[in-house]
Protein backbone atom coordinates (compact mmCIF):
# COMPACT_ATOMS: atom_id res chain seq x y z
CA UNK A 1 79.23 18.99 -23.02
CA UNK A 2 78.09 15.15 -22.48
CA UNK A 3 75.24 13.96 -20.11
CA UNK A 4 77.04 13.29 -16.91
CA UNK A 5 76.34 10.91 -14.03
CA UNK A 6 77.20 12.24 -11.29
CA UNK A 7 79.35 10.15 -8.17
CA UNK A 8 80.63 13.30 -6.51
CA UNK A 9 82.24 13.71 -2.98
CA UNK A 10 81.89 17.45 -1.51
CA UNK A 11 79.41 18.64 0.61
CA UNK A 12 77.20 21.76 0.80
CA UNK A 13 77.36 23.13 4.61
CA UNK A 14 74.15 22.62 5.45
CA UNK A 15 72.03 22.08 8.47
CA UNK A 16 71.40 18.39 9.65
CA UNK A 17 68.58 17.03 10.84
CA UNK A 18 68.90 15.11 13.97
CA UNK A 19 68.08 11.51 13.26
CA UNK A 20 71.35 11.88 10.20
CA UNK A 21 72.53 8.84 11.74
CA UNK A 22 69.66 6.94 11.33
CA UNK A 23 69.94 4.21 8.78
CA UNK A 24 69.33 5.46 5.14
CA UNK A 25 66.77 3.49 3.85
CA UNK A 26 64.74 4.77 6.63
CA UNK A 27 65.39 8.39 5.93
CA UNK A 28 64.75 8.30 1.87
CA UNK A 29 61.59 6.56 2.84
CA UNK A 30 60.45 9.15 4.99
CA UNK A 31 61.35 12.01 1.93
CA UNK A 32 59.88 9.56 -0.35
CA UNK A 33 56.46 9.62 1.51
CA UNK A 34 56.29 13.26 1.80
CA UNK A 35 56.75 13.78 -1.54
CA UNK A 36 54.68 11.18 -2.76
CA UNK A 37 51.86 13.44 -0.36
CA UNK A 38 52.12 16.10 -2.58
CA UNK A 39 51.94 13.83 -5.82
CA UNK A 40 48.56 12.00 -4.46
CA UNK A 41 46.08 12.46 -7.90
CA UNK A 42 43.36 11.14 -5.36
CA UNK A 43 43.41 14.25 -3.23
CA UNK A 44 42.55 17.64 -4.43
CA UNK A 45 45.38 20.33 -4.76
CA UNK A 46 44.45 21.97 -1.22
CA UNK A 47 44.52 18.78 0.80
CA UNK A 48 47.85 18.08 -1.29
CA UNK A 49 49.27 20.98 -0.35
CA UNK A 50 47.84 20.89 3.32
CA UNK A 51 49.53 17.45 3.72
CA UNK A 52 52.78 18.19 2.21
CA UNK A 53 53.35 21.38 4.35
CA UNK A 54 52.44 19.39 7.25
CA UNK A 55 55.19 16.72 6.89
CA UNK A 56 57.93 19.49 5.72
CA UNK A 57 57.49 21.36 8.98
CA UNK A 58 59.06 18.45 10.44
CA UNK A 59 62.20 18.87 8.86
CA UNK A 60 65.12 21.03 10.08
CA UNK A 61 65.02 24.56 9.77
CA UNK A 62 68.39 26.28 7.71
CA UNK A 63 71.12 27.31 10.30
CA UNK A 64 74.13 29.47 9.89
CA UNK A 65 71.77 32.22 7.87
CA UNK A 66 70.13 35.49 8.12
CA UNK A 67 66.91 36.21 6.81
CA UNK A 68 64.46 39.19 5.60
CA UNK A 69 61.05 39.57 4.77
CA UNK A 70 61.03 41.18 0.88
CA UNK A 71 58.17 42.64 -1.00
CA UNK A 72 59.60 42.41 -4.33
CA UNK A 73 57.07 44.74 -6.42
CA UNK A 74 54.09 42.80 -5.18
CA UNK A 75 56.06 39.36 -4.57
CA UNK A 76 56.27 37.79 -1.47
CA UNK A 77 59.64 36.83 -0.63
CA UNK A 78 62.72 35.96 1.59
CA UNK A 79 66.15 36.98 0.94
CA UNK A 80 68.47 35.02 2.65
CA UNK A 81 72.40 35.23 2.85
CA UNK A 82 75.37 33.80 4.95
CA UNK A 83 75.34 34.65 8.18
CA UNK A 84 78.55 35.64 8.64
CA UNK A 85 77.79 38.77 6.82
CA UNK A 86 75.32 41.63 8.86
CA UNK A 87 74.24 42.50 5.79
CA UNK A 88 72.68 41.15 2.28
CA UNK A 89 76.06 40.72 -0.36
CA UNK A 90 74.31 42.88 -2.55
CA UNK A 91 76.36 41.54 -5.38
CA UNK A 92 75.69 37.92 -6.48
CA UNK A 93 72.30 36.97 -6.06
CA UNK A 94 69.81 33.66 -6.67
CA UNK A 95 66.41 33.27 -7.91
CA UNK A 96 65.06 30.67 -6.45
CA UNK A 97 62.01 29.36 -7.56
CA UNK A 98 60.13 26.39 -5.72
CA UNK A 99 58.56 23.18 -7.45
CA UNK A 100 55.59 21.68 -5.81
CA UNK A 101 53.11 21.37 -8.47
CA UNK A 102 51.79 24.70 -8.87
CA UNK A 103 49.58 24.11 -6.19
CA UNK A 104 52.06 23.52 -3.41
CA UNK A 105 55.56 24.71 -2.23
CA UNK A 106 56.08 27.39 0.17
CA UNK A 107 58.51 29.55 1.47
CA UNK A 108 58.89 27.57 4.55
CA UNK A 109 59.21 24.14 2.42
CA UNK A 110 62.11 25.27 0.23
CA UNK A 111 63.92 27.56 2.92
CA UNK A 112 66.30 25.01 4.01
CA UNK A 113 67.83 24.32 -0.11
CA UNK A 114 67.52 27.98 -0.55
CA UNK A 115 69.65 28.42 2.42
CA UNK A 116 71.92 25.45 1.23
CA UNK A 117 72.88 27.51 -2.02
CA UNK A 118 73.51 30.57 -0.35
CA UNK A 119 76.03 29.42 1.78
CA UNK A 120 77.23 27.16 -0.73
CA UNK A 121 77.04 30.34 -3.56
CA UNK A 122 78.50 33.10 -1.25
CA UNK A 123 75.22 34.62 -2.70
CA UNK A 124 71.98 36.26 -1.71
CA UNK A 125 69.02 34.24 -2.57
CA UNK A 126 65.36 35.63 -3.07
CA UNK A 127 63.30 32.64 -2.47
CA UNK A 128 60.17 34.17 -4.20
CA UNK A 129 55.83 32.67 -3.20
CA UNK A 130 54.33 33.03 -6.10
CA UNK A 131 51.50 32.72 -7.19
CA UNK A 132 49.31 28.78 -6.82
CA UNK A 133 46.69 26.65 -8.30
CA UNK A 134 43.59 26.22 -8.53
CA UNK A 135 43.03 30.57 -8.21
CA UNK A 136 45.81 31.50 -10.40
CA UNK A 137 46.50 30.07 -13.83
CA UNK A 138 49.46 30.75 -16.60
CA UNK A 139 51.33 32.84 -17.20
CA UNK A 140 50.40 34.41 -13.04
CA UNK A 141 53.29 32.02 -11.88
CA UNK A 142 55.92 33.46 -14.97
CA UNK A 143 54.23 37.01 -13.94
CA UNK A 144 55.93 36.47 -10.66
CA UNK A 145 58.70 35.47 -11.41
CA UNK A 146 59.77 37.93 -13.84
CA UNK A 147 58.61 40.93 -11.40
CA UNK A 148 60.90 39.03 -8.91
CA UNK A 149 63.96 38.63 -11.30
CA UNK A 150 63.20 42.59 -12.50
CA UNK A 151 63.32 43.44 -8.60
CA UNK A 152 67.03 41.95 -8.48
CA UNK A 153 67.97 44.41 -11.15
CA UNK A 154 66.39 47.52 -9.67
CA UNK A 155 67.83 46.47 -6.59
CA UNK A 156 71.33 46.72 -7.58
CA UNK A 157 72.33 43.61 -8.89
CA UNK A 158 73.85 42.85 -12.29
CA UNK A 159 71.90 40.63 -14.65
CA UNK A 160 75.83 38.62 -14.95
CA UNK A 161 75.33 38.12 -11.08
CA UNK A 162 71.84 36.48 -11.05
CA UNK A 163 71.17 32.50 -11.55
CA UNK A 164 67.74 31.35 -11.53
CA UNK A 165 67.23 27.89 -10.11
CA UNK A 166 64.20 26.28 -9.79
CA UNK A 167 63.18 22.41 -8.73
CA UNK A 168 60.28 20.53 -10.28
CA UNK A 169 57.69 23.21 -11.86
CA UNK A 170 60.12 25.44 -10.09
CA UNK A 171 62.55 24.67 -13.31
CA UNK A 172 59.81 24.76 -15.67
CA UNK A 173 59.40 28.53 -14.17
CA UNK A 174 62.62 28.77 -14.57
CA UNK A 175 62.85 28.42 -18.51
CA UNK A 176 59.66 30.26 -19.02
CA UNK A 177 60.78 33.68 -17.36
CA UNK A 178 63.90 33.86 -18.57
CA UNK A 179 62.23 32.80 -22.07
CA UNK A 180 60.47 36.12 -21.38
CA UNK A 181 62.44 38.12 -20.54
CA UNK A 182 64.93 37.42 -23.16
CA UNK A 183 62.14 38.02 -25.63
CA UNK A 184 61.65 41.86 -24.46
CA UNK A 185 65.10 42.25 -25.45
CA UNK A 186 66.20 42.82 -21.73
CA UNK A 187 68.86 41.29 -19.32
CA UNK A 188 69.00 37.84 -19.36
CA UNK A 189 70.31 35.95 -16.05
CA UNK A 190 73.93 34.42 -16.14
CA UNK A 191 72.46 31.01 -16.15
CA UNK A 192 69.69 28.57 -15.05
CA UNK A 193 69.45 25.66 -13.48
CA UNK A 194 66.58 23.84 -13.98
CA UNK A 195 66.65 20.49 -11.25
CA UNK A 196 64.21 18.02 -12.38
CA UNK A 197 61.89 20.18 -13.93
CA UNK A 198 58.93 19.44 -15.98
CA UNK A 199 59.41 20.21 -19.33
CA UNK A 200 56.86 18.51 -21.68
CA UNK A 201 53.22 18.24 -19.94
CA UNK A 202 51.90 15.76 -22.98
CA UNK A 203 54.57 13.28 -21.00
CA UNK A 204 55.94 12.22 -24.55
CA UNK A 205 58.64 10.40 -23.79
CA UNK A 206 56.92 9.01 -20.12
CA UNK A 207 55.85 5.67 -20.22
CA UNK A 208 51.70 5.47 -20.37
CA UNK A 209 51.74 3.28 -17.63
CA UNK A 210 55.19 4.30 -16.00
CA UNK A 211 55.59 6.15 -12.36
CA UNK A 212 58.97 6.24 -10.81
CA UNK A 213 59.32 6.00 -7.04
CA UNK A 214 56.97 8.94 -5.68
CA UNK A 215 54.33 8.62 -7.94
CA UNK A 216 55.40 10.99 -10.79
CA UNK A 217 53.18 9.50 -13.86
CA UNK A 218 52.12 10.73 -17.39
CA UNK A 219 48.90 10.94 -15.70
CA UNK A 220 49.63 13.24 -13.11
CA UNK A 221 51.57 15.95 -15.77
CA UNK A 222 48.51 15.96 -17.98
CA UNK A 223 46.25 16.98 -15.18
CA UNK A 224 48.64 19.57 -13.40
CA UNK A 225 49.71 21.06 -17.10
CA UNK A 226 45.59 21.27 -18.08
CA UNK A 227 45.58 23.15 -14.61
CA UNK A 228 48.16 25.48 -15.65
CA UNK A 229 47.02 26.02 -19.30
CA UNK A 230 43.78 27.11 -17.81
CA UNK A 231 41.40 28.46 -20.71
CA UNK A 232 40.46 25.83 -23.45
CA UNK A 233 42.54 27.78 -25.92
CA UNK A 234 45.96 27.37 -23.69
CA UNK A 235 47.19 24.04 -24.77
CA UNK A 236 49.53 21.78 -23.04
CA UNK A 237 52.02 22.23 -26.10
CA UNK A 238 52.06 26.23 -25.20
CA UNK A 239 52.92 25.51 -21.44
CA UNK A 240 55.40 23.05 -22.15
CA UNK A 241 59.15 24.82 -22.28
CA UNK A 242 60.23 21.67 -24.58
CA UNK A 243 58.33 23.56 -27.64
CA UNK A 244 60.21 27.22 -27.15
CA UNK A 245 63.21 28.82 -29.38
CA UNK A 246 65.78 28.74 -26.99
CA UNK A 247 68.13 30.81 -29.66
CA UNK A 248 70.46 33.27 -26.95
CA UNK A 249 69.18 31.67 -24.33
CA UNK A 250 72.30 31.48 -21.01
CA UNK A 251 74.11 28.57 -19.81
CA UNK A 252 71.79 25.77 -18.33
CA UNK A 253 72.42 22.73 -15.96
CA UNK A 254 69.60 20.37 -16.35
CA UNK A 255 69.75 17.73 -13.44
CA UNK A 256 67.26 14.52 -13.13
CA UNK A 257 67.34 11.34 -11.82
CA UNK A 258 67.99 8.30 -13.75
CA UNK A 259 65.65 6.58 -12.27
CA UNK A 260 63.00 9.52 -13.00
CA UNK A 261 60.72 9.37 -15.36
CA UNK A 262 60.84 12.31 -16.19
CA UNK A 263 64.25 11.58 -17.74
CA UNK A 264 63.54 11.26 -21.02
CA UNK A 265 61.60 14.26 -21.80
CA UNK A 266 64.71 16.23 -19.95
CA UNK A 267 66.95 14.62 -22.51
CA UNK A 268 65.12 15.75 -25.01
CA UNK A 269 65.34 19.54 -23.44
CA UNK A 270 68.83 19.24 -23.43
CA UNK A 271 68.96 17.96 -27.05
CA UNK A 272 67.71 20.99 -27.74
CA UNK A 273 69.01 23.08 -26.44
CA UNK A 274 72.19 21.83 -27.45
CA UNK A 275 70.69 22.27 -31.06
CA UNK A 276 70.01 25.81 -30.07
CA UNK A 277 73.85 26.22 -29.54
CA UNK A 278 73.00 26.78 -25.98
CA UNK A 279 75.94 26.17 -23.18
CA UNK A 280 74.51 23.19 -21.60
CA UNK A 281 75.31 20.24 -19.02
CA UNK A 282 72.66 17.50 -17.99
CA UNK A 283 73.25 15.83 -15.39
CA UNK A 284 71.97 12.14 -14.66
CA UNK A 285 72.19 11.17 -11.00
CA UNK A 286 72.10 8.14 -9.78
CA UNK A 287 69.38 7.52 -7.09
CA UNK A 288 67.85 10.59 -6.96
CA UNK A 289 64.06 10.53 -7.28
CA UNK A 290 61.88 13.73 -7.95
CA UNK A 291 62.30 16.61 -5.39
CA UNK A 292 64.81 14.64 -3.61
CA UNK A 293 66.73 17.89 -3.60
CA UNK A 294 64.60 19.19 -0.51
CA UNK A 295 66.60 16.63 1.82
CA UNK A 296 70.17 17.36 1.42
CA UNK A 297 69.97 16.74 5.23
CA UNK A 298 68.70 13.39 4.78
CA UNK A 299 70.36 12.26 1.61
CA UNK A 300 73.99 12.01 0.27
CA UNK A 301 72.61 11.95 -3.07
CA UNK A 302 70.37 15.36 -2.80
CA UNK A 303 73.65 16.71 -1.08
CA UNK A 304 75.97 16.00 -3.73
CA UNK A 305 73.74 17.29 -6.57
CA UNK A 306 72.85 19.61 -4.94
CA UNK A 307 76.79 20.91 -4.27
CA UNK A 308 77.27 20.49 -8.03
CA UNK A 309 74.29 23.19 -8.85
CA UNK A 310 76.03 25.33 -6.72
CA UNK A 311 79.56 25.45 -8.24
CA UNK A 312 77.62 25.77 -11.51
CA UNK A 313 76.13 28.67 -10.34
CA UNK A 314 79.59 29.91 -9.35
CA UNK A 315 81.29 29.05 -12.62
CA UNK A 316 78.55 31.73 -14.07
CA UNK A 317 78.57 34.29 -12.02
CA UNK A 318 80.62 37.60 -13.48
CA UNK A 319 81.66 38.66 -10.49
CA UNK A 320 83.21 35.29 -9.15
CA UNK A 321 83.12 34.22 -5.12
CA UNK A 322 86.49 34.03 -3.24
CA UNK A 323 87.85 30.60 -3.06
C-alpha cells in the first residue's frame, strides 16, 4: 500500500481536557514544551524524566474506563478496558508500550492514549512499565516486553487478538519483541503499530544539523541509542530495528509526522519492510510533531491519527469488534 497523508474526520471518544476551547496554538505549544522537557540533552535522564512527569500530571486523566493493577510475570502493569463492561473482554487485547526515551514514560503519562485505544478498540489494553535508563540497558526493555506479550497468551488471549503499539522508543520496542519472538518460532501478534518510532539510532537519513519542532536531533538519537546499546560491543547498528530480517514479520502501520525528522529513516523502515513482503501502511501526517499522540485531548491532529491506529488495529484483529 502507498505512504498516506492523512486528513481524516472521526474521532476517538476520549476524555477532554478543560481548557479544549482554548485557542490551538496555545494548546500545541503547551504539548510542544512538555515534550521538548523530556528531549532537553542539557539535563540528565532523571531530571528529564522528573520534569516531564511533572508537566503530564497536569493533563486530564482517561474517563469512561476501568482499571487494574497487573503483575504480568514480574511486569508492572495496568490493564484497562471500557467501562461499560464489569469485567476485562478477555478476548481482544493491546500491548501498549510507552515512548519516552528509555529513560522516561510512565504508566501515569501514557494512561490517557492507552485508554483512548481501548475504547476506541473495544479491547483490553496492558499498558506495561518496563524497565528505564540509566540502570537497565538492552535488551531489559525487549525482556519486558516479551514477558508482557507472553502474559497475554497465558492469560487467555489469542496471539490473532493481540496488537502491539508502541509511540517513540515505545515503537522501536515494538519491532524488537515481536522480532523476538517471531525468531523462537512462537506466536507472533496480529499486527504492530509502530507511531513515530525510532528506528535507526546512527540518524542516517536525519539532517546533521536538523531538529524538528521539540528538539528531536541526530544528536539526541546517538546519545539515547549509545545508552541503550550499553557495553562497548553493542553497537548502535544492533539496536537499530532498521538493520533486522523482517521475513514473516505481521501487518505494520508506521505513522510519523511530515514535519518529523525522523521521517526519513521511517521511510526507509517501511521500504523495507515492503521489500520483506511485509503488509504495510505508513502514514505521513500532516502537523504532527514527535509524541504528539499523548494529546489527543489537545490536538485534532493526535486525535485523528490516533483514530486511524485504532481501526488498524481493528482491521487485524481475528476476532473482529461489533460495529
Amino acid at each position: 500500500m502507498a505512504c498516506l497523508l492523512l486528513a481524516l474526520s472521526p474521532m476517538i471518544d476520549i476524555a477532554r481536557a478543560d481548557d479544549a476551547s482554548a485557542p490551538t496554538y496555545d494548546l500545541r505549544s503547551r504539548a510542544t514544551e512538555i515534550i521538548a522537557r523530556l528531549l532537553d540533552d542539557k539535563a540528565d535522564f532523571g531530571d528529564r524524566k522528573r520534569r516531564f512527569e511533572e508537566a503530564m500530571r497536569a493533563t486530564p486523566q482517561p474517563t469512561r474506563v476501568q482499571i487494574r493493577q497487573v503483575d504480568a510475570d514480574g511486569v508492572e502493569g495496568e490493564l484497562i478496558w471500557p467501562a461499560r463492561l464489569h469485567h476485562p473482554l478477555g478476548k481482544r487485547a493491546i500491548l501498549f508500550l510507552h515512548g519516552g526515551g528509555f529513560y522516561g514514560g510512565s504508566l501515569r503519562s501514557h494512561r490517557n492514549i492507552a485508554a483512548s485505544f481501548a475504547k476506541a478498540t473495544s479491547a483490553d489494553v496492558l499498558l506495561i512499565e518496563y524497565r528505564l535508563l540509566p540502570q537497565y540497558r538492552f535488551p531489559r526493555q525487549v525482556n519486558d516486553a516479551l514477558t508482557a506479550f507472553r502474559w497475554l497468551l497465558e492469560s487467555g488471549y489469542e496471539a490473532g487478538n493481540i496488537v502491539v503499539i508502541g509511540d517513540s522508543v515505545g515503537g522501536t520496542l515494538a519491532l524488537q519483541m515481536s522480532l523476538r519472538q517471531i525468531a523462537t518460532n512462537a506466536e507472533k501478534p496480529a499486527a504492530v503499530i509502530a507511531i513515530s518510532p525510532i528506528v535507526d539510532f546512527e540518524g542516517a537519513a536525519v539532517p546533521a544539523d536538523g531538529k524538528d519542532e521539540v528538539s528531536v536531533s541526530r544528536e539526541w538519537l546517538q546519545q539515547v541509542g549509545k545508552e541503550y546499546a550499553g557495553k562497548a560491543s553493542t553497537s548502535l547498528q544492533q539496536v537499530s530495528p532498521i538493520n533486522n530480517d523482517y521475513t514473516g514479520f505481521p501487518p505494520v502501520l508506521l505513522q510519523v509526522g511530515d514535519k518529523e525528522v525522523l521521517r526519513g529513516d521511517v521511510e526507509r523502515l517501511f521500504d523495507k519492510l515492503k521489500a520483506a513482503n511485509v503488509d504495510t501502511r505508513l502514514d505521513v501526517v500532516p502537523g504532527l510533531f514527535h509524541e504528539a499522540s499523548l494529546f489527543p485531548f489537545w490536538l485534532d491532529q493526535a486525535r485523528r491519527s490516533n483514530q486511524h491506529a485504532a481501526e488498524f488495529a481493528m482491521a487485524h484483529f481475528t476476532d473482529k469488534p461489533a460495529q
